[in-house]
Protein backbone atom coordinates (compact mmCIF):
# COMPACT_ATOMS: atom_id res chain seq x y z
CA UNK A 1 84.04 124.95 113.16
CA UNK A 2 80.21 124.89 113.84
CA UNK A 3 78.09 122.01 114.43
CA UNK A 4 77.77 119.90 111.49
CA UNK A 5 74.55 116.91 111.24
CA UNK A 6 74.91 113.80 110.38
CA UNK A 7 72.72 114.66 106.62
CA UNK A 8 75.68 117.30 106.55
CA UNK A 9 78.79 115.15 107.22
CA UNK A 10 77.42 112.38 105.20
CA UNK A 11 76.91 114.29 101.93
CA UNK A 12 79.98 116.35 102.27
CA UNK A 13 82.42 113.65 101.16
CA UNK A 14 84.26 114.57 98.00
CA UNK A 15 86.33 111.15 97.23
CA UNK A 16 83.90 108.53 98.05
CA UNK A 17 80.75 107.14 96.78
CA UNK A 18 77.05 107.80 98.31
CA UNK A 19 76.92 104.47 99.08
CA UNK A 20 80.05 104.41 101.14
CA UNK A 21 79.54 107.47 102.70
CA UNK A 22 76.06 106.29 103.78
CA UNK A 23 77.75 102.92 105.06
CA UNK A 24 80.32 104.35 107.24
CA UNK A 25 80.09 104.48 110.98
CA UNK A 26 80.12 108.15 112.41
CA UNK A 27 81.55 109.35 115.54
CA UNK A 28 79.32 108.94 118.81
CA UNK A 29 77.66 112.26 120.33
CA UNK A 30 78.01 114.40 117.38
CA UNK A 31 76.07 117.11 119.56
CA UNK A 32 78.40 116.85 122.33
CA UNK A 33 81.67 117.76 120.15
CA UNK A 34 83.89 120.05 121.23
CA UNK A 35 82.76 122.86 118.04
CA UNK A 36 84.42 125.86 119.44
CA UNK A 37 87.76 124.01 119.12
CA UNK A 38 87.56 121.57 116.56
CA UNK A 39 89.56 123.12 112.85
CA UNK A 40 87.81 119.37 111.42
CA UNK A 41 85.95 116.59 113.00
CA UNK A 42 88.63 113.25 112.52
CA UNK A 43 87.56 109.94 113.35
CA UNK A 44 88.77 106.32 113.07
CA UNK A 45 86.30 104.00 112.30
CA UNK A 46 85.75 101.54 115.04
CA UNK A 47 84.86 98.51 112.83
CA UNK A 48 87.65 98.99 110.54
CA UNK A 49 91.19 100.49 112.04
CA UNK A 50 92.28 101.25 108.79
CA UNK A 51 89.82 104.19 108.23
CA UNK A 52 89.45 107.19 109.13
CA UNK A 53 87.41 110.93 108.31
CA UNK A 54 87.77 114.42 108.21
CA UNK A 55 85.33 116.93 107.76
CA UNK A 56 85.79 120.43 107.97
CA UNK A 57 84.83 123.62 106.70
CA UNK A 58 86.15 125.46 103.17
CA UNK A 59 84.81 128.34 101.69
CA UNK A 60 81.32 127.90 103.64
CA UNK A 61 81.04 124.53 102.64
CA UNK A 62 81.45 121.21 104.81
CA UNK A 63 84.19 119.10 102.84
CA UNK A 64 84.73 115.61 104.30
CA UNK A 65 87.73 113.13 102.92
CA UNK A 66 87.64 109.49 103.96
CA UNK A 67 91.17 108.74 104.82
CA UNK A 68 93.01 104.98 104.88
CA UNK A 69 95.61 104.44 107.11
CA UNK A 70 98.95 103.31 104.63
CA UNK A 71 99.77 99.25 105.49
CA UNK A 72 103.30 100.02 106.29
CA UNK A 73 102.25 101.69 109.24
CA UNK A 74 99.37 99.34 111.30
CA UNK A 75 100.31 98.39 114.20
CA UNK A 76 104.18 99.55 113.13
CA UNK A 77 106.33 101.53 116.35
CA UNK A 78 107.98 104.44 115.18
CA UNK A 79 108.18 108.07 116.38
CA UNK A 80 106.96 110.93 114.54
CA UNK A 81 105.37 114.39 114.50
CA UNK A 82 102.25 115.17 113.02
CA UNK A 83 102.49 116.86 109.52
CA UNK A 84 99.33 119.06 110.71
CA UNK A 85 99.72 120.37 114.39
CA UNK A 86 103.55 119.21 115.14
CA UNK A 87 102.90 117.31 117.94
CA UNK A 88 105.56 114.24 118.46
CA UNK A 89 104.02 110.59 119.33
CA UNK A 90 105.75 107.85 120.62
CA UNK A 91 104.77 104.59 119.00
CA UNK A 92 101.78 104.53 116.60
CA UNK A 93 100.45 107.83 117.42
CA UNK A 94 101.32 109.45 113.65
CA UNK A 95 100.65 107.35 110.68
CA UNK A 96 100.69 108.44 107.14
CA UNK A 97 97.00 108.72 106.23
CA UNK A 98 96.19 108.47 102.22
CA UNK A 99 92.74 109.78 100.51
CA UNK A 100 91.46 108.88 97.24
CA UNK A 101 92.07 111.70 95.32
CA UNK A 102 88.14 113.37 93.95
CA UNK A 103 87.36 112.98 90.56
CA UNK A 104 88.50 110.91 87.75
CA UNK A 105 92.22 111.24 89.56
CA UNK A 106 90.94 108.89 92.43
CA UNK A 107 89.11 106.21 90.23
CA UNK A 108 92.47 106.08 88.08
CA UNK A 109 94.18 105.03 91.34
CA UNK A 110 96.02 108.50 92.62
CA UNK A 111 96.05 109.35 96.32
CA UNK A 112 97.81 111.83 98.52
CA UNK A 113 99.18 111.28 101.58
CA UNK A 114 99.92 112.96 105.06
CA UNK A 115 101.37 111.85 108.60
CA UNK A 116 99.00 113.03 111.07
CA UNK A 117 98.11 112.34 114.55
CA UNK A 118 96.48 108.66 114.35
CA UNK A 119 93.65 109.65 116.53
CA UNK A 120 93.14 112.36 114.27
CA UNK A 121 92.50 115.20 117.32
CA UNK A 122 95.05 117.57 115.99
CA UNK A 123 92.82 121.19 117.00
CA UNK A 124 92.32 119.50 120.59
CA UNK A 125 96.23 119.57 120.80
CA UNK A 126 97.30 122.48 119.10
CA UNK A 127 95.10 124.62 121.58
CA UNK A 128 95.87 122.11 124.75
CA UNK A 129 92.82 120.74 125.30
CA UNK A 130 94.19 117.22 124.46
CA UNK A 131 97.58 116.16 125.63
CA UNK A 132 99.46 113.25 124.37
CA UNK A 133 99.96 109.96 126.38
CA UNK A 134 103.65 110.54 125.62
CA UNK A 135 105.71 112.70 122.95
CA UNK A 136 104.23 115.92 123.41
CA UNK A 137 103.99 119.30 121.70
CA UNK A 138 107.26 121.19 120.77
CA UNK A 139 107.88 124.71 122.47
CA UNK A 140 107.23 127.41 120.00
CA UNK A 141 107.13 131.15 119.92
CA UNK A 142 103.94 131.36 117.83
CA UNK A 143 100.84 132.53 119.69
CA UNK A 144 98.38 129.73 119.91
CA UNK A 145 96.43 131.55 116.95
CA UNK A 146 99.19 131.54 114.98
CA UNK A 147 99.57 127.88 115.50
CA UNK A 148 95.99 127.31 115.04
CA UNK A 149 96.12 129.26 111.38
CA UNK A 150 99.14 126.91 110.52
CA UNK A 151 97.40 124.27 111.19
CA UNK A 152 94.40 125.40 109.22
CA UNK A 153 96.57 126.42 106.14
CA UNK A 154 98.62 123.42 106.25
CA UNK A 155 95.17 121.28 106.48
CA UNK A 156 93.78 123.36 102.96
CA UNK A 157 97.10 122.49 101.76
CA UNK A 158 96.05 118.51 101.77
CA UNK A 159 92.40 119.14 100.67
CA UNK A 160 93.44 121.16 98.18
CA UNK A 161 95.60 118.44 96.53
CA UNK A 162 93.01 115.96 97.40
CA UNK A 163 90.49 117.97 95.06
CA UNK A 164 92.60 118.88 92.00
């Protein structure tokens, strides 16, 4: 992914308003980012646990999604994988994230939903550079490409929902 600005991040949100997009808190040392390895930026919103953002890029566009952490799993302990990269947590470290769906669809109500890694640092694992405190990433025979496109496709996937 390459280097996105704040202007950037903050207009690319497809299922929020201006206003909230110009409200929410982005993630420290957007220059110092890992780029190279990131497939989206994800962050959790320090002031409010229960949100969280993804930005990445689609057809040479930067699409963001403001994401809400689903109530039945704050603060819950449970194990499960990440939808997105496959890698197992221990605890709270996957939660089922929901986004507004754009449009009309997401002021009627509708949302789509995915478990993903709470911390939202999926690329970091998938390509090592981020290990979990426990769990960990199953053995595969895919290349780490191969795992990386998966990720990617499965990632379109949910925006792609999100924005019909």
């Amino acid at each position: 992914m390459q280097a996105v600005s704040e202007r950037e991040i903050r207009a690319s949100f497809v299922n929020c308003s201006k206003g909230e997009a110009t409200r929410m808190a982005l993630p420290r040392g957007l220059a110092e980012q890992p780029w190279d390895d990131l497939d989206f930026l994800g962050w959790c919103d320090p002031g409010a646990p229960d949100r969280g953002y993804l930005v990445t890029e689609r057809g040479g566009e930067v699409v963001g999604v403001a994401l809400r952490l689903s109530a039945q799993h704050r603060g819950g302990l449970h194990r499960g994988m990440c939808s997105l990269c496959l890698t197992t947590h221990p605890g709270s470290g996957v939660s089922l994230m929901t986004a507004r769906r754009a449009g009309q669809a997401g002021r009627d109500g509708n949302s789509v939903g995915l478990y993903v890694c709470t911390d939202l640092a999926c690329s970091l694992y998938v390509r090592g550079k981020k290990i979990p405190d426990l769990g960990g990433r199953l053995e595969e025979s895919l290349t780490v490409e191969e795992q990386i496109d998966r990720t990617r496709t499965k990632l379109s996937a949910f925006l792609n929902k999100v924005m019909a």
